[in-house]
Protein backbone atom coordinates (compact mmCIF):
# COMPACT_ATOMS: atom_id res chain seq x y z
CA UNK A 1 114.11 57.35 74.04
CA UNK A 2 113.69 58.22 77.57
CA UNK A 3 116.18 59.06 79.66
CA UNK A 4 116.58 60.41 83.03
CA UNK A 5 117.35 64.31 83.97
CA UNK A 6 119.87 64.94 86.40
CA UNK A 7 120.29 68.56 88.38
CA UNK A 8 122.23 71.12 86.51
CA UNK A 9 125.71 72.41 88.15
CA UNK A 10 124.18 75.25 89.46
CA UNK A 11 120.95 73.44 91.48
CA UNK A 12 123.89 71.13 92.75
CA UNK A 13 125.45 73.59 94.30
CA UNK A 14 122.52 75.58 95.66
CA UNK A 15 120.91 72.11 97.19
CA UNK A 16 124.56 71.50 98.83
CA UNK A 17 124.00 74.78 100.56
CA UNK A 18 120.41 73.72 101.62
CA UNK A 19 121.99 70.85 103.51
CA UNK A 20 121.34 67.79 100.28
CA UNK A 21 123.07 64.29 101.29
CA UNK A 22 121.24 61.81 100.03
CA UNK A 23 123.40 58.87 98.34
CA UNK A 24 123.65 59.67 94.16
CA UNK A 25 125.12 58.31 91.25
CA UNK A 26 126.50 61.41 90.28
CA UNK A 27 128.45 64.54 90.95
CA UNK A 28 129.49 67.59 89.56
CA UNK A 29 133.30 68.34 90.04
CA UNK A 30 133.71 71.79 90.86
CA UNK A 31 134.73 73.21 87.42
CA UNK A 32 131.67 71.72 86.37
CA UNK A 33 132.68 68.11 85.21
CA UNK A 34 130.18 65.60 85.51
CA UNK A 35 131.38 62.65 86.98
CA UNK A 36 129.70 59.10 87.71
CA UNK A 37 130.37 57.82 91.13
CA UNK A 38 132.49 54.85 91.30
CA UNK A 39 132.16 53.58 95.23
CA UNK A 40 129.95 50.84 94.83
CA UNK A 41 127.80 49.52 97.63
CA UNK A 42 124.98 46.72 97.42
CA UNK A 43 125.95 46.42 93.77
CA UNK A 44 125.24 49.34 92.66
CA UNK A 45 127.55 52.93 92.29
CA UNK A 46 126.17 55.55 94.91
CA UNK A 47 128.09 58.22 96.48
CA UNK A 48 127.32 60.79 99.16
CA UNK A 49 128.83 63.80 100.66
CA UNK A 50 130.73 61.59 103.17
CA UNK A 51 132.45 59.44 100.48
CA UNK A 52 133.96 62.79 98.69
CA UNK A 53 135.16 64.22 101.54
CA UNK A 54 136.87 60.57 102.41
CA UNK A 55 137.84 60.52 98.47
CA UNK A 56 139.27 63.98 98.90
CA UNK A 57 141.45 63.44 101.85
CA UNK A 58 143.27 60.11 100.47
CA UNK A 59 144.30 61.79 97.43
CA UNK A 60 145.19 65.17 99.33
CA UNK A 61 142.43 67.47 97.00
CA UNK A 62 143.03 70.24 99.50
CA UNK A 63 140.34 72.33 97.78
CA UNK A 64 137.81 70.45 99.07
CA UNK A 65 138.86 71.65 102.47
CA UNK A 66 136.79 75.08 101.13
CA UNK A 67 133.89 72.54 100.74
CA UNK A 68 134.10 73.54 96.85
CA UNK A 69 135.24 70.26 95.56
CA UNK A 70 132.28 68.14 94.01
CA UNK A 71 128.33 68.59 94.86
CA UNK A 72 126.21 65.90 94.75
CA UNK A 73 123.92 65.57 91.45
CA UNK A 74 120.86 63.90 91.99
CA UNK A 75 118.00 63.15 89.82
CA UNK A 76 115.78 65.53 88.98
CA UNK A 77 112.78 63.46 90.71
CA UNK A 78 114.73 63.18 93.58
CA UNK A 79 115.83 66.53 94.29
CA UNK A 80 112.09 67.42 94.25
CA UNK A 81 111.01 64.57 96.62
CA UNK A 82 113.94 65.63 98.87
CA UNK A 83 112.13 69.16 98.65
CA UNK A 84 108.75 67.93 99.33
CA UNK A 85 109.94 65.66 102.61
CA UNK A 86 112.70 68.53 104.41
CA UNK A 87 110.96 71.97 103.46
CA UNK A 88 107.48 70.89 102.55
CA UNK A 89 107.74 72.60 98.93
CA UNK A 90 105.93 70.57 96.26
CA UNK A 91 106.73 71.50 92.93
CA UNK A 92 104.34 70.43 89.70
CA UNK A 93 105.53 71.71 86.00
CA UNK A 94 101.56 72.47 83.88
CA UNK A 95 101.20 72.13 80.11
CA UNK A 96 100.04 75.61 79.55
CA UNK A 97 99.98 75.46 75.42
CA UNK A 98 101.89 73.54 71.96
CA UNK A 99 103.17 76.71 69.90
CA UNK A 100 104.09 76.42 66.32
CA UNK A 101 107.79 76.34 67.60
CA UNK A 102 106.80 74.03 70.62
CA UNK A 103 105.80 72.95 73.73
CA UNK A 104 105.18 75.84 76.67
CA UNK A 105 105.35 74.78 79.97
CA UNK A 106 105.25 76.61 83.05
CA UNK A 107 105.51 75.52 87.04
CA UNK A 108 103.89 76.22 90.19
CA UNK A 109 105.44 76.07 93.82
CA UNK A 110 103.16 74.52 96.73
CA UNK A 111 104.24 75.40 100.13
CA UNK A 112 102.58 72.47 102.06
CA UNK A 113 102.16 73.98 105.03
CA UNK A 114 100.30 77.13 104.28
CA UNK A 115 98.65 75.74 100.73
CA UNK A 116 100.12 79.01 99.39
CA UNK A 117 100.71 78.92 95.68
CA UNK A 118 103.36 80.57 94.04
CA UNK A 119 103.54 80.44 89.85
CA UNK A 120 106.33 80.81 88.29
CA UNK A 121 106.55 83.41 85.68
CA UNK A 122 108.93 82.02 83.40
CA UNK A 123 108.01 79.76 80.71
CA UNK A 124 109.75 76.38 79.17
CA UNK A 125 109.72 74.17 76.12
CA UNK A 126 110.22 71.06 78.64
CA UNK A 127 108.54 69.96 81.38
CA UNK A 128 112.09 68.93 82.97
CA UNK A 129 113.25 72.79 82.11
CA UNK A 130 110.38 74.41 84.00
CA UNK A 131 110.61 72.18 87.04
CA UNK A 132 114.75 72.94 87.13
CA UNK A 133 113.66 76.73 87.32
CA UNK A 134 110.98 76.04 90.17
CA UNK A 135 113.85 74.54 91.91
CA UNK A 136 116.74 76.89 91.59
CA UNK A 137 113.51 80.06 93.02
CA UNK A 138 112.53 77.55 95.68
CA UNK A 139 116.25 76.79 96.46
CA UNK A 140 116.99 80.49 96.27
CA UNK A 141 113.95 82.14 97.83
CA UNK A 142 112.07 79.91 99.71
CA UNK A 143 114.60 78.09 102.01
């Protein structure tokens, strides 16, 4: 079955900090509860920084205040086309080898505007786990 991959806790929080606020279906509460979004707009449930910070006031959550409350959870697709358009960081995950206990697969970082390459040292049984690690070193050390 396929399903679709959503950021971890951690890459929500770090793309927060980058400035993320594009409308999602999910969010992470700040102890690290997922949560599904349940403002709906043009039939469908989406949610964006705005709405948890209107959510937060009308039920008095005063720790979002600290702007520690929930963080946005996107896809994992589109937290790396949000990359791409605002920093101009592609990220692609390669099938380097299938091992007798699985799958290896490792990523590579494009910045777009200098065609520089950076690979990513650390290797993953999925291609979904090596393109969260891209992420979190492109959140962490490229931005």
């Amino acid at each position: 079955m396929i399903t679709e991959d959503y950021t971890g806790f951690k890459i929500s929080q770090l793309l927060k900090e980058k400035g993320f606020d594009e409308k999602c279906e999910k969010v992470w509460m700040h102890d690290g509860r997922p949560l599904w979004a349940c403002n709906f707009m043009e039939g469908e449930s989406f949610i964006d920084l705005l709405d948890i910070e209107t959510q937060a006031e009308y039920d008095g959550w005063n720790t979002y205040l600290q702007g520690q409350y929930a963080f946005l959870c996107p896809s994992l697709n589109v937290a790396l086309k949000w990359l791409i358009l605002e920093h101009k960081i592609y990220i692609k995950a390669d099938y380097i080898d299938f091992l007798e206990h699985g799958e290896v697969w490792a990523a590579t970082i494009i910045m777009m505007k200098t065609f520089e390459e950076i690979k990513v040292e650390n290797t993953e049984s999925t291609r979904e786990e090596a393109l969260e690690f891209a992420l979190e070193y492109a959140l962490t050390n490229l931005i």
